[in-house]
C-alpha atoms as a PDB file:
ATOM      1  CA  UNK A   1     127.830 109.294 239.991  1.00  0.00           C
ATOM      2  CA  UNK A   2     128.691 111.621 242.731  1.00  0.00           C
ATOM      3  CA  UNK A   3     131.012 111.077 245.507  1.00  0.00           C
ATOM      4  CA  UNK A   4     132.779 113.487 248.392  1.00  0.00           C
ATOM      5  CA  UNK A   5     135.405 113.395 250.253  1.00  0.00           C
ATOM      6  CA  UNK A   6     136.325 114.625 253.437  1.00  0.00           C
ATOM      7  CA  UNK A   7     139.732 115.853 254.769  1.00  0.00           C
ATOM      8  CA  UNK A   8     140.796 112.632 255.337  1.00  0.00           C
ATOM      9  CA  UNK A   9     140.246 111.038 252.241  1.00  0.00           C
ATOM     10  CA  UNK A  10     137.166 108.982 253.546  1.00  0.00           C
ATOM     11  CA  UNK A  11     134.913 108.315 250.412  1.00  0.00           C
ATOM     12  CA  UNK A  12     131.028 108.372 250.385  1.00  0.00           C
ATOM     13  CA  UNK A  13     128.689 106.268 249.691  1.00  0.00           C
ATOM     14  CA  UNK A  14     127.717 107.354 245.019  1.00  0.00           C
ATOM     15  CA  UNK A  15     124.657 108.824 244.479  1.00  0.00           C
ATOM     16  CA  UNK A  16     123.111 109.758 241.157  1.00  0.00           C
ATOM     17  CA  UNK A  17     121.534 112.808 240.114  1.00  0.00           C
ATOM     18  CA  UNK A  18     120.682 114.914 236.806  1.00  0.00           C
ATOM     19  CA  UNK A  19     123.062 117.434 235.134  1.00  0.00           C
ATOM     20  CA  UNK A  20     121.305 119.723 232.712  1.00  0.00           C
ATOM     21  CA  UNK A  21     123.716 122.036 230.175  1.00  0.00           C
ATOM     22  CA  UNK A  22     121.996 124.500 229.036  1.00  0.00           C
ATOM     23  CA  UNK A  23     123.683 125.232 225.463  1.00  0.00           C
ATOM     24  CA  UNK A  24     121.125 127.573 224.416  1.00  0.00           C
ATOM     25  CA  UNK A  25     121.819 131.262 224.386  1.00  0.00           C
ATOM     26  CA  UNK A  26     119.919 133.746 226.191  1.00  0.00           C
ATOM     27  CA  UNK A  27     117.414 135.742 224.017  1.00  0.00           C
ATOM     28  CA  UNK A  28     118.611 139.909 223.707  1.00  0.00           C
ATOM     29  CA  UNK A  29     117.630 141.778 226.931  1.00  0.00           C
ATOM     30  CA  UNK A  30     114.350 143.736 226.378  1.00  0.00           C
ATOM     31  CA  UNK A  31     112.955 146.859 227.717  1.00  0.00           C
ATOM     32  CA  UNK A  32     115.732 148.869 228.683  1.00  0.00           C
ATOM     33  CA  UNK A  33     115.042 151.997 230.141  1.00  0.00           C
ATOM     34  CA  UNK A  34     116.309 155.042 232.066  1.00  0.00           C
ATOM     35  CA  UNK A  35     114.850 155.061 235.688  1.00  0.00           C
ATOM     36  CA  UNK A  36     112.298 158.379 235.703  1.00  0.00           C
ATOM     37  CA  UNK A  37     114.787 159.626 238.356  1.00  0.00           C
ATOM     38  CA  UNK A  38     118.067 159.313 235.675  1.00  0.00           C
ATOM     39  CA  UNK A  39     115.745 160.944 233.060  1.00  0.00           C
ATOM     40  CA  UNK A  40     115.619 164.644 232.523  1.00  0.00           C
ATOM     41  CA  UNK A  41     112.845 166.236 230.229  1.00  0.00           C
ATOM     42  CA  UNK A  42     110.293 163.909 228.986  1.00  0.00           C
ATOM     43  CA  UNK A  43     109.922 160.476 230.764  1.00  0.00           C
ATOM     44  CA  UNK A  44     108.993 158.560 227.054  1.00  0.00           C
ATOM     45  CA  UNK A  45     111.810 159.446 225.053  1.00  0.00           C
ATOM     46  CA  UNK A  46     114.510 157.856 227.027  1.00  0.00           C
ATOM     47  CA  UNK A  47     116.833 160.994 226.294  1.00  0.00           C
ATOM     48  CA  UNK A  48     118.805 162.200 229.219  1.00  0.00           C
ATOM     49  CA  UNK A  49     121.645 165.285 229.627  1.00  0.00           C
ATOM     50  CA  UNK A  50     122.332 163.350 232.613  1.00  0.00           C
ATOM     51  CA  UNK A  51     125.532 161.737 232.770  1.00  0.00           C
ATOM     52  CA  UNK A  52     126.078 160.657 236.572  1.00  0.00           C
ATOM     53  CA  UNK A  53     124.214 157.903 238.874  1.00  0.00           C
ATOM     54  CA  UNK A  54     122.209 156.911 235.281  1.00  0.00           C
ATOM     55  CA  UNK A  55     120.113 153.514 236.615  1.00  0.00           C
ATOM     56  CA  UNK A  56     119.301 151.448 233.373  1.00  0.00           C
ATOM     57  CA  UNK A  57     116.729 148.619 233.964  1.00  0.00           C
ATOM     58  CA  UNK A  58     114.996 145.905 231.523  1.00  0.00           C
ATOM     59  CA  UNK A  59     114.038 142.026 231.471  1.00  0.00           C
ATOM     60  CA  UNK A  60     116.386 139.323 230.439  1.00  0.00           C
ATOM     61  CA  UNK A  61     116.086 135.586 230.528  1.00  0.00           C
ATOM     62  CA  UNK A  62     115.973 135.131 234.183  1.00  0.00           C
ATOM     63  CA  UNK A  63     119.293 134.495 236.236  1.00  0.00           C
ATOM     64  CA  UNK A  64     121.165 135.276 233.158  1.00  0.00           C
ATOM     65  CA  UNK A  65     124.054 137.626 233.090  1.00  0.00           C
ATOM     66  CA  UNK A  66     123.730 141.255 230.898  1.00  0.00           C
ATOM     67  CA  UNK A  67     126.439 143.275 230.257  1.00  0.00           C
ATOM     68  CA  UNK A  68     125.662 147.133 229.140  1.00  0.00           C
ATOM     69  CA  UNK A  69     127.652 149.084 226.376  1.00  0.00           C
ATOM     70  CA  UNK A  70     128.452 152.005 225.822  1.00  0.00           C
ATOM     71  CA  UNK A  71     129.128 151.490 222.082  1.00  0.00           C
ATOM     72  CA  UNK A  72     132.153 149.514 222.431  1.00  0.00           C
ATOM     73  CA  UNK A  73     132.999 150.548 225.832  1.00  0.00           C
ATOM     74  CA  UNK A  74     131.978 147.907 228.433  1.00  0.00           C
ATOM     75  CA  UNK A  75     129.864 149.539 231.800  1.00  0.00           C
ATOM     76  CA  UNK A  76     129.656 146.644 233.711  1.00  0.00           C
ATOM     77  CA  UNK A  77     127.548 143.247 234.185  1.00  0.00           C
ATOM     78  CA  UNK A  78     124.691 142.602 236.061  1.00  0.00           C
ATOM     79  CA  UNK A  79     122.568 139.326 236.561  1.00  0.00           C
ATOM     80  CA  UNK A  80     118.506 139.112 236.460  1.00  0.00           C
ATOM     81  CA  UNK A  81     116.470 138.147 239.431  1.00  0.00           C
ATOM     82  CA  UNK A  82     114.587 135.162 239.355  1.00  0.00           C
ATOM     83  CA  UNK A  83     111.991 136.922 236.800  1.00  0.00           C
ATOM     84  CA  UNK A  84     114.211 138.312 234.456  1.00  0.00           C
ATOM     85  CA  UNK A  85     114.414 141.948 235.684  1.00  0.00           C
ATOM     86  CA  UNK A  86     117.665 143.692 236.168  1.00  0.00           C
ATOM     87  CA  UNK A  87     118.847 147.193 237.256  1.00  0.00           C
ATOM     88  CA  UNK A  88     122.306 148.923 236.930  1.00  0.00           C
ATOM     89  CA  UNK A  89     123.699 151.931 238.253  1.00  0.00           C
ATOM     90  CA  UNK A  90     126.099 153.900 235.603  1.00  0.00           C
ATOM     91  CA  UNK A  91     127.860 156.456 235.444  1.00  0.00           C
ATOM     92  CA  UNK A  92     128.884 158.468 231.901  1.00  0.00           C
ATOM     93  CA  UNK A  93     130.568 161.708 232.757  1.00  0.00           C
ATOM     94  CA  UNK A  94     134.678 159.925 231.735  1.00  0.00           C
ATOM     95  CA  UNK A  95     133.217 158.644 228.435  1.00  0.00           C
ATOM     96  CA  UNK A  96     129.625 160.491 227.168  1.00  0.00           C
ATOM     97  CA  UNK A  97     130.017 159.858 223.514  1.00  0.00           C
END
């Protein structure tokens, strides 16, 4: 049951509701790609000499967290809309290996 309480230590009246965990971890993130405007030379290889304002995008489960590597080097977290799509701007040119 559920309760609040105000500043004054008045108590409401329990309700009931439904918690539901979800223990079950998100599938990989899929479709990552280099926006056409990050990506020099061909737009289907995904190869770049670009190392500044890179925007990665792909689809994840939806709402869930993704954090990008840079082989072991963490470039930040960003969370999926409501359908599972996510962009992030990053930026390469202290680290390009």
């Amino acid at each position: 049951k559920v309760y609040t309480v105000d500043i004054a230590g008045n108590i409401s009246t329990a309700s009931t509701g439904t918690v539901t965990i979800d223990t079950t971890n998100p599938s990989a993130p899929t479709g990552l790609s280099l926006a056409d405007s990050s990506n020099t030379g061909s737009n289907d290889d995904n190869i770049t000499s670009q190392t500044s304002a890179l925007t990665l995008s792909g689809t994840a489960e939806a709402n869930a967290t993704v954090e990008l590597f840079n082989g072991a080097t963490s470039l930040g977290t960003v969370t999926a809309d409501n359908s599972g799509n996510f962009s992030k701007d990053i930026d390469l040119s202290a680290d390009t290996t």
